[in-house]
N, C-alpha and C. Protein backbone atom coordinates (compact mmCIF):
# COMPACT_ATOMS: atom_id res chain seq x y z
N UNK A 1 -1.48 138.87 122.55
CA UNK A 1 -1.43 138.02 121.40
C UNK A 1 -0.12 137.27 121.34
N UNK A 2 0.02 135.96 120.83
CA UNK A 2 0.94 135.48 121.04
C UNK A 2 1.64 135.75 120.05
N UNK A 3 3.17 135.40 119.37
CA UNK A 3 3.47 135.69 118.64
C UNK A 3 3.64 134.43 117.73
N UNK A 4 3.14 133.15 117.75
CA UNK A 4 2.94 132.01 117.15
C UNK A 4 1.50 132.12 116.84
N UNK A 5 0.49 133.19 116.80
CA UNK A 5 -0.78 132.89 116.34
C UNK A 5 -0.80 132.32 114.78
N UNK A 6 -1.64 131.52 114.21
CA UNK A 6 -1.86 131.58 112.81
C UNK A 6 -3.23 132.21 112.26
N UNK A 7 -3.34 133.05 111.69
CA UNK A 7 -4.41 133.35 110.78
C UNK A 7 -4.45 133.10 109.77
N UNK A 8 -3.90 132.92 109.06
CA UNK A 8 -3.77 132.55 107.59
C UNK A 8 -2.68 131.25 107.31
N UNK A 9 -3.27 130.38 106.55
CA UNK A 9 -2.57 128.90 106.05
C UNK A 9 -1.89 129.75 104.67
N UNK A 10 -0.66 128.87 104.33
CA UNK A 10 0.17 129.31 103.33
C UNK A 10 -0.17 128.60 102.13
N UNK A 11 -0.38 129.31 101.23
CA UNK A 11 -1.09 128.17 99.86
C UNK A 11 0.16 127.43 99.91
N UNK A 12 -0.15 126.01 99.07
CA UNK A 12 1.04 125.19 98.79
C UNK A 12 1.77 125.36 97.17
N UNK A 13 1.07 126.29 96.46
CA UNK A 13 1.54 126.26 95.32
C UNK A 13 2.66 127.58 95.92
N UNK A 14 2.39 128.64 96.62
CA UNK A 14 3.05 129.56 97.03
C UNK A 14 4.55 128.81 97.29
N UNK A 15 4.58 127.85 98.30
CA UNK A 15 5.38 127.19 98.92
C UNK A 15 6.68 126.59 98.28
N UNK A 16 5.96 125.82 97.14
CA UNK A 16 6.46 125.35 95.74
C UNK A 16 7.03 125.96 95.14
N UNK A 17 6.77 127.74 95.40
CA UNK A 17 7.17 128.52 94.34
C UNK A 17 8.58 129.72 95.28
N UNK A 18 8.18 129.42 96.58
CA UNK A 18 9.22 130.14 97.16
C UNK A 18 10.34 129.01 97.60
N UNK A 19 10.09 127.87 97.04
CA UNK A 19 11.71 126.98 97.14
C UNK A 19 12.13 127.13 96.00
N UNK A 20 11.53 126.96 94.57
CA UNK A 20 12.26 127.49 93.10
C UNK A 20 12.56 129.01 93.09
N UNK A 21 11.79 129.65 93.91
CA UNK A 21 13.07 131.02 93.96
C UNK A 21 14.01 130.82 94.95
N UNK A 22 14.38 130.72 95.82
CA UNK A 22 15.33 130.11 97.09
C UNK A 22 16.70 129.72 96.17
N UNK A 23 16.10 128.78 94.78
CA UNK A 23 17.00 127.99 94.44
C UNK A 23 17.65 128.27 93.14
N UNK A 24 16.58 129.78 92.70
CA UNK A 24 17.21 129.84 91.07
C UNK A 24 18.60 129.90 90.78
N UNK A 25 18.76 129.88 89.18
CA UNK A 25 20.08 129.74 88.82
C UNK A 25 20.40 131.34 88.49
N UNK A 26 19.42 132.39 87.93
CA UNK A 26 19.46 133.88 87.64
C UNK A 26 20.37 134.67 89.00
N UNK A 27 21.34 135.11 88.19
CA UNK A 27 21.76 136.01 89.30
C UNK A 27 21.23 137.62 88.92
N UNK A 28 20.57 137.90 88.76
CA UNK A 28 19.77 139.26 89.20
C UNK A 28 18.97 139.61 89.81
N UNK A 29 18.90 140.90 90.87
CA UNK A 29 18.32 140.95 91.58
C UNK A 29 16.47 140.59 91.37
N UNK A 30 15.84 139.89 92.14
CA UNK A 30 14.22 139.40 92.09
C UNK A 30 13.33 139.48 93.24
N UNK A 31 12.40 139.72 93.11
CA UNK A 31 11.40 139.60 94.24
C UNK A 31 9.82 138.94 94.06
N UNK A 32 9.47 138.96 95.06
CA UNK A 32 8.24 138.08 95.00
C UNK A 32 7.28 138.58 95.84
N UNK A 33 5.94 139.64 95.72
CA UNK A 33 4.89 140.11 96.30
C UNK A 33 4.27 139.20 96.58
N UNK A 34 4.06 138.80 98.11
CA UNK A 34 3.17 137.79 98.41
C UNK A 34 1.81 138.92 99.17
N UNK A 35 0.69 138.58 98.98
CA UNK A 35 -0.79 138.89 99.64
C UNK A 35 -1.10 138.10 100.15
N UNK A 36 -2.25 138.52 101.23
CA UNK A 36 -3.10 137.51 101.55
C UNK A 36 -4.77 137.85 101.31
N UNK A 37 -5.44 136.38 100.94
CA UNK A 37 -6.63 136.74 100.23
C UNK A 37 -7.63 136.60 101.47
N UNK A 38 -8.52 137.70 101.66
CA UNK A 38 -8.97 138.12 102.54
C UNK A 38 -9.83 137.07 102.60
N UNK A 39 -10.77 136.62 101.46
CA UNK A 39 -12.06 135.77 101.76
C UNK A 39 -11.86 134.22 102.11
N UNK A 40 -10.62 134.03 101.14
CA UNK A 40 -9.94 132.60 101.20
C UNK A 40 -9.28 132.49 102.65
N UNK A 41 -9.05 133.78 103.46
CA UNK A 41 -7.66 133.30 103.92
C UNK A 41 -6.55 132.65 104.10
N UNK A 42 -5.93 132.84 103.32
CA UNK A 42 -4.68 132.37 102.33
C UNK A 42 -4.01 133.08 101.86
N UNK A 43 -2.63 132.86 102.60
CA UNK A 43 -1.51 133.48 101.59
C UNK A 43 -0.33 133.20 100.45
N UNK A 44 -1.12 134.27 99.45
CA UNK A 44 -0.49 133.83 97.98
C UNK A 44 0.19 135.03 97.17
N UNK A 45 0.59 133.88 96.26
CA UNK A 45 1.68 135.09 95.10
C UNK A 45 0.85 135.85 94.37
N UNK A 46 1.15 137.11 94.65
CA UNK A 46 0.70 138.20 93.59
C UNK A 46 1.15 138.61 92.54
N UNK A 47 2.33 138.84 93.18
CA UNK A 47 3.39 138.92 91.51
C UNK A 47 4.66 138.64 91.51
N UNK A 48 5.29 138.17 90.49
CA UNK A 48 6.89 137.96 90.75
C UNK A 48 7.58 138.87 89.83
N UNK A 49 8.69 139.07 90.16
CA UNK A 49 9.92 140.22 89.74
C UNK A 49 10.63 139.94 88.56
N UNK A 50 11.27 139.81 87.75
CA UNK A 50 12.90 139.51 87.87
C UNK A 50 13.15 140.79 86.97
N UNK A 51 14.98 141.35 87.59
CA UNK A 51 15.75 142.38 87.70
C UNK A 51 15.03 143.46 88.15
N UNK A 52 14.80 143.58 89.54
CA UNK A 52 14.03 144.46 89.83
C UNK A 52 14.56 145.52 91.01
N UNK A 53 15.27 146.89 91.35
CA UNK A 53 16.10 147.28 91.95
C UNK A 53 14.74 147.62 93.01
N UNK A 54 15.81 147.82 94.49
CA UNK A 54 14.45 147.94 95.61
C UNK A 54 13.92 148.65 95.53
N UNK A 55 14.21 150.44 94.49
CA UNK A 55 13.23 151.54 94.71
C UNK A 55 11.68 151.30 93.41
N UNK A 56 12.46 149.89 92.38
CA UNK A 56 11.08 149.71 91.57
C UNK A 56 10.26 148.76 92.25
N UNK A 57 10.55 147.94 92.97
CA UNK A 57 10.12 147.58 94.18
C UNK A 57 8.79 148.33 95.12
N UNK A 58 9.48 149.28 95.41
CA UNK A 58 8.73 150.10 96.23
C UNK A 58 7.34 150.71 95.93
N UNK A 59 8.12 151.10 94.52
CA UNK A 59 6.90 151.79 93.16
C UNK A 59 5.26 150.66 93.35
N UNK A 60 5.82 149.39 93.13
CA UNK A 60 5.39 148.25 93.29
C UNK A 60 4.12 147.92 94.08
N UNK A 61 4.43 148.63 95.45
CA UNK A 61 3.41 147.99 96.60
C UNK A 61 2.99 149.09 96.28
N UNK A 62 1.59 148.88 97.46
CA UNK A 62 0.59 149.38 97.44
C UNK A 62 0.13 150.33 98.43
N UNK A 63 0.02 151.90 98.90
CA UNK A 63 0.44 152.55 99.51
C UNK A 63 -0.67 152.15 101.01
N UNK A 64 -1.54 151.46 101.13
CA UNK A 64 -2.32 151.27 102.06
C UNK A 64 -2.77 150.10 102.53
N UNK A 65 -1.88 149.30 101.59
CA UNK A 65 -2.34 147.73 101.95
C UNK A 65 -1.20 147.13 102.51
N UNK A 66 -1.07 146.14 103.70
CA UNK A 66 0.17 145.61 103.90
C UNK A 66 0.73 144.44 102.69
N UNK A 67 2.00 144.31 102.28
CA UNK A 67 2.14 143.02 101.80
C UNK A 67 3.32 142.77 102.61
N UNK A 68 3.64 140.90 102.03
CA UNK A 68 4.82 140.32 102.45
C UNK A 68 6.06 140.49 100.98
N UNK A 69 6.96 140.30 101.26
CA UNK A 69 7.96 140.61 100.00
C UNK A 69 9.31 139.44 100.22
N UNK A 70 9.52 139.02 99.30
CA UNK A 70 11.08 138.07 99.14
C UNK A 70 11.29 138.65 98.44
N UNK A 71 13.28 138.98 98.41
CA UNK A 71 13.54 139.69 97.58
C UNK A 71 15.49 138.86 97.55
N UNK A 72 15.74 139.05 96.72
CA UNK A 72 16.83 138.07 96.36
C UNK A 72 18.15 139.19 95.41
N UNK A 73 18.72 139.30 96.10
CA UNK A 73 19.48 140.13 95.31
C UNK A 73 21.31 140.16 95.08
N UNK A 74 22.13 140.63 94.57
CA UNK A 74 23.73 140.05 94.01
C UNK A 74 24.33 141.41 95.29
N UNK A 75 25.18 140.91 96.19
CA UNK A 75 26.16 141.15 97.13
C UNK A 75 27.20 140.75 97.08
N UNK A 76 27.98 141.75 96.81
CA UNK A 76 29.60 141.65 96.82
C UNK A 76 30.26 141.74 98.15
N UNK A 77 30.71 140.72 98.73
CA UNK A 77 31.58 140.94 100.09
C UNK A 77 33.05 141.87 99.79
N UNK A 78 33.51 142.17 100.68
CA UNK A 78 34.57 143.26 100.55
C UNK A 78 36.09 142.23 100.06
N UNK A 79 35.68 140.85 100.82
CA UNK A 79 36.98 139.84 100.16
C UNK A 79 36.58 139.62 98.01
N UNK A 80 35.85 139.91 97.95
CA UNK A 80 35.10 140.09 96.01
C UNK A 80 34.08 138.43 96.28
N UNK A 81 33.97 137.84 97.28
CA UNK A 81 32.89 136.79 96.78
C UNK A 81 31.66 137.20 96.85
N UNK A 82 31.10 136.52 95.75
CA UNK A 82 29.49 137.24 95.62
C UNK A 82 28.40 135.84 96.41
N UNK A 83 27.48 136.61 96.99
CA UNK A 83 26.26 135.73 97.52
C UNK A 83 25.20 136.28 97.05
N UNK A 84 23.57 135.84 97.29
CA UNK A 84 22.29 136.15 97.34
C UNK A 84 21.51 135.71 98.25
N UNK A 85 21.89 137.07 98.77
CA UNK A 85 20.83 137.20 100.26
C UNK A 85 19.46 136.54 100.03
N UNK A 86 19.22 135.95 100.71
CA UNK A 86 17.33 135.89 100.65
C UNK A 86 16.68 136.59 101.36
N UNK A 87 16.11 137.91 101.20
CA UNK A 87 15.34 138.17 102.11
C UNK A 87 13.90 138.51 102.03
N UNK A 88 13.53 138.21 103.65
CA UNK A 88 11.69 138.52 103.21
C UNK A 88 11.50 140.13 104.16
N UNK A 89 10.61 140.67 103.85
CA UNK A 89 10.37 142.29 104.14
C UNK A 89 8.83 142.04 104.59
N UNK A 90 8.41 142.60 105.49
CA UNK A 90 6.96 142.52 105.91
C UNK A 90 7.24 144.15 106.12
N UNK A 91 5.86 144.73 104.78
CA UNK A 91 5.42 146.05 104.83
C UNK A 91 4.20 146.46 105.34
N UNK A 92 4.08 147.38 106.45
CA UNK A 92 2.81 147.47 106.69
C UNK A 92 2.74 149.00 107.10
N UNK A 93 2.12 149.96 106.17
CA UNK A 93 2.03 151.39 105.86
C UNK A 93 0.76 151.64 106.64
N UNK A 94 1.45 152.73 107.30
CA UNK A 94 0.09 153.61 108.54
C UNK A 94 -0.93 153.33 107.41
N UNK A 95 -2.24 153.77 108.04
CA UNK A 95 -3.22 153.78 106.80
C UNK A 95 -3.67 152.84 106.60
N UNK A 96 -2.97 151.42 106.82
CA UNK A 96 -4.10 149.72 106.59
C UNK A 96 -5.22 149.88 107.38
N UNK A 97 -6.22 149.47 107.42
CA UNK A 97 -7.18 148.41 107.95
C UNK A 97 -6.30 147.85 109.17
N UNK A 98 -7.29 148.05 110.37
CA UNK A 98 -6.69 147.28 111.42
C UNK A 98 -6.33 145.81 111.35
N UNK A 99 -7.76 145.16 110.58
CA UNK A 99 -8.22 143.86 109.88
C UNK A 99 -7.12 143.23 109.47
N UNK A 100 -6.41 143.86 108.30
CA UNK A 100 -5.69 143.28 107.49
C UNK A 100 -4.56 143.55 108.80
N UNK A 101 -3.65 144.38 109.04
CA UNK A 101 -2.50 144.77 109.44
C UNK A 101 -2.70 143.37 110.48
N UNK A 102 -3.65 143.12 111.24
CA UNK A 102 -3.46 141.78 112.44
C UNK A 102 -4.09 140.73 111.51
N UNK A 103 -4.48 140.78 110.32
CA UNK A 103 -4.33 139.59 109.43
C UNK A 103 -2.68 138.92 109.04
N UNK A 104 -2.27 140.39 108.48
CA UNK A 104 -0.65 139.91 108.13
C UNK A 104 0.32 139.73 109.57
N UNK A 105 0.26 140.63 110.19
CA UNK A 105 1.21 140.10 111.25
C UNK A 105 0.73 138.77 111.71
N UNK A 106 -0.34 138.30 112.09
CA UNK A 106 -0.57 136.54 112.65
C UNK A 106 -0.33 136.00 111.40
N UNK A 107 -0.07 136.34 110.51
CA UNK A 107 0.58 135.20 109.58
C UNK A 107 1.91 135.26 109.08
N UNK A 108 2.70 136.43 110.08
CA UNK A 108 4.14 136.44 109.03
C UNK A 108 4.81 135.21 109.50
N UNK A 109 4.56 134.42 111.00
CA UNK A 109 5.78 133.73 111.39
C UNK A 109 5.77 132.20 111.26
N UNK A 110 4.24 132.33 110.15
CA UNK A 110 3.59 130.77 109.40
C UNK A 110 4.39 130.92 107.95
N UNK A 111 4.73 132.03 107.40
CA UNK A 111 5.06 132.69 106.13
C UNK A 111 6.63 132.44 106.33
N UNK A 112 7.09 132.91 107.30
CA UNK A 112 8.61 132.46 107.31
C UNK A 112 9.21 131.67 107.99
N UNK A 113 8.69 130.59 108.42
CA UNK A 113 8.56 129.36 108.45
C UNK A 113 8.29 128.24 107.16
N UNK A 114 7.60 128.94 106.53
CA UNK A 114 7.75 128.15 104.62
C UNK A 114 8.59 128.54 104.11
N UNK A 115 9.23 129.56 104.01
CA UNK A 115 10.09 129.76 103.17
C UNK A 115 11.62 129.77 104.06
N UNK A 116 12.07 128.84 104.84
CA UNK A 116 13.04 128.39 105.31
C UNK A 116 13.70 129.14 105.96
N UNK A 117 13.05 130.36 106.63
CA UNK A 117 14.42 131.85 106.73
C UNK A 117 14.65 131.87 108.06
N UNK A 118 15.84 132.32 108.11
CA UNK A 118 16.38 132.15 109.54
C UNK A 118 16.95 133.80 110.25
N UNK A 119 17.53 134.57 109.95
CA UNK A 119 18.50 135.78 110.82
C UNK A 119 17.00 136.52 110.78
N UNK A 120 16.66 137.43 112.14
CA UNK A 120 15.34 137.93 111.77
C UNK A 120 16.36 139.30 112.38
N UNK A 121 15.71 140.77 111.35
CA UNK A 121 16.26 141.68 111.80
C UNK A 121 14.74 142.60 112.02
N UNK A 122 14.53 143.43 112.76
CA UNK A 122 13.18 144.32 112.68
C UNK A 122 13.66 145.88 112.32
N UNK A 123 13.08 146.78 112.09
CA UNK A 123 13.53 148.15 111.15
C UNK A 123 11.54 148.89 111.45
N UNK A 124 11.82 149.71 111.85
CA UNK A 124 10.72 151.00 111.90
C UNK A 124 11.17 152.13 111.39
N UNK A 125 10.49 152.48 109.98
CA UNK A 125 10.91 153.19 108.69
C UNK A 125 9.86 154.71 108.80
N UNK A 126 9.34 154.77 110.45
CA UNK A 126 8.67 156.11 110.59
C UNK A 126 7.30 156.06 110.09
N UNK A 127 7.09 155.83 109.05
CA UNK A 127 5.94 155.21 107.99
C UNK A 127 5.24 154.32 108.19
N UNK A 128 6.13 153.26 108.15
CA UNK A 128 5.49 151.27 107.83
C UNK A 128 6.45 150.89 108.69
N UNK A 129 5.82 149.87 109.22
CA UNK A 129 6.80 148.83 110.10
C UNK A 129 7.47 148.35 109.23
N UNK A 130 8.33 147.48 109.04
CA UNK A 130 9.40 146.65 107.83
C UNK A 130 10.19 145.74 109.23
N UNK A 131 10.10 144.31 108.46
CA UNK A 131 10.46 142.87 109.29
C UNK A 131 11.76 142.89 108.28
N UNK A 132 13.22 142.84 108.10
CA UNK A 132 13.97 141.83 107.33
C UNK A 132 14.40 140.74 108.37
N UNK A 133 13.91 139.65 107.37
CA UNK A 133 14.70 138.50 107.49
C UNK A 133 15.07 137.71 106.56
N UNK A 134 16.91 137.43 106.91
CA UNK A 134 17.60 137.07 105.71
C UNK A 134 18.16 135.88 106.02
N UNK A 135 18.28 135.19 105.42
CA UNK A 135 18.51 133.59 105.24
C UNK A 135 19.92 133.30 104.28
């Protein structure tokens, strides 16, 4: 499989909505549950966050379904300047559907490609695969 496959088109309201988070003015930590809709195939917002720490986060997803995640949060560098990471998280917990799990992976690199992100880090959490990439 290549790793440029697409399975899933990115809604455009999604798109719309992950450049006004990219760009908010809120500095508290936020995130953004993205799905993809199985019948539509299409991936869209499920739910959005704000002040949301990563372990309510976690509470959050869904123990057998993969989702995608942006998550935006306040970092203090050790010189005291503060930034907000952007990052997106691709969760995918033993236990999916083969279906879905090669639904979401052929669509993560259409998914972060809309939402502008660039440093890609990968992480195997024993459990779930987990993608960060932070921008």
């Amino acid at each position: 499989m290549s790793s440029s496959l697409v399975v899933c088109e990115v809604d455009e309201s999604l798109k719309d909505q992950l450049r006004k988070f990219r760009f908010r003015k809120e500095t508290n930590n936020a995130a953004m549950i993205i799905k993809i809709d199985m019948k539509k195939q299409l991936v869209i917002l499920e739910e959005e966050y704000q002040d949301i720490s990563l372990d309510e986060l976690r509470n959050e997803l869904p123990d057998r379904q993969p989702r995608f995640i942006v998550y935006s949060y306040k970092y203090i560098h050790a010189d005291g300047r503060v930034s907000y990471p952007f990052c997106f998280i691709f969760s995918s917990p033993i236990g999916c559907k083969p279906e879905q799990q090669m639904m979401y992976a052929g669509s993560k690199n259409r998914l972060v490609q809309a939402a502008e992100l660039t440093k890609v880090h990968l992480k195997y959490a024993g459990y779930q695969i987990i993608y960060f990439i932070v921008s």
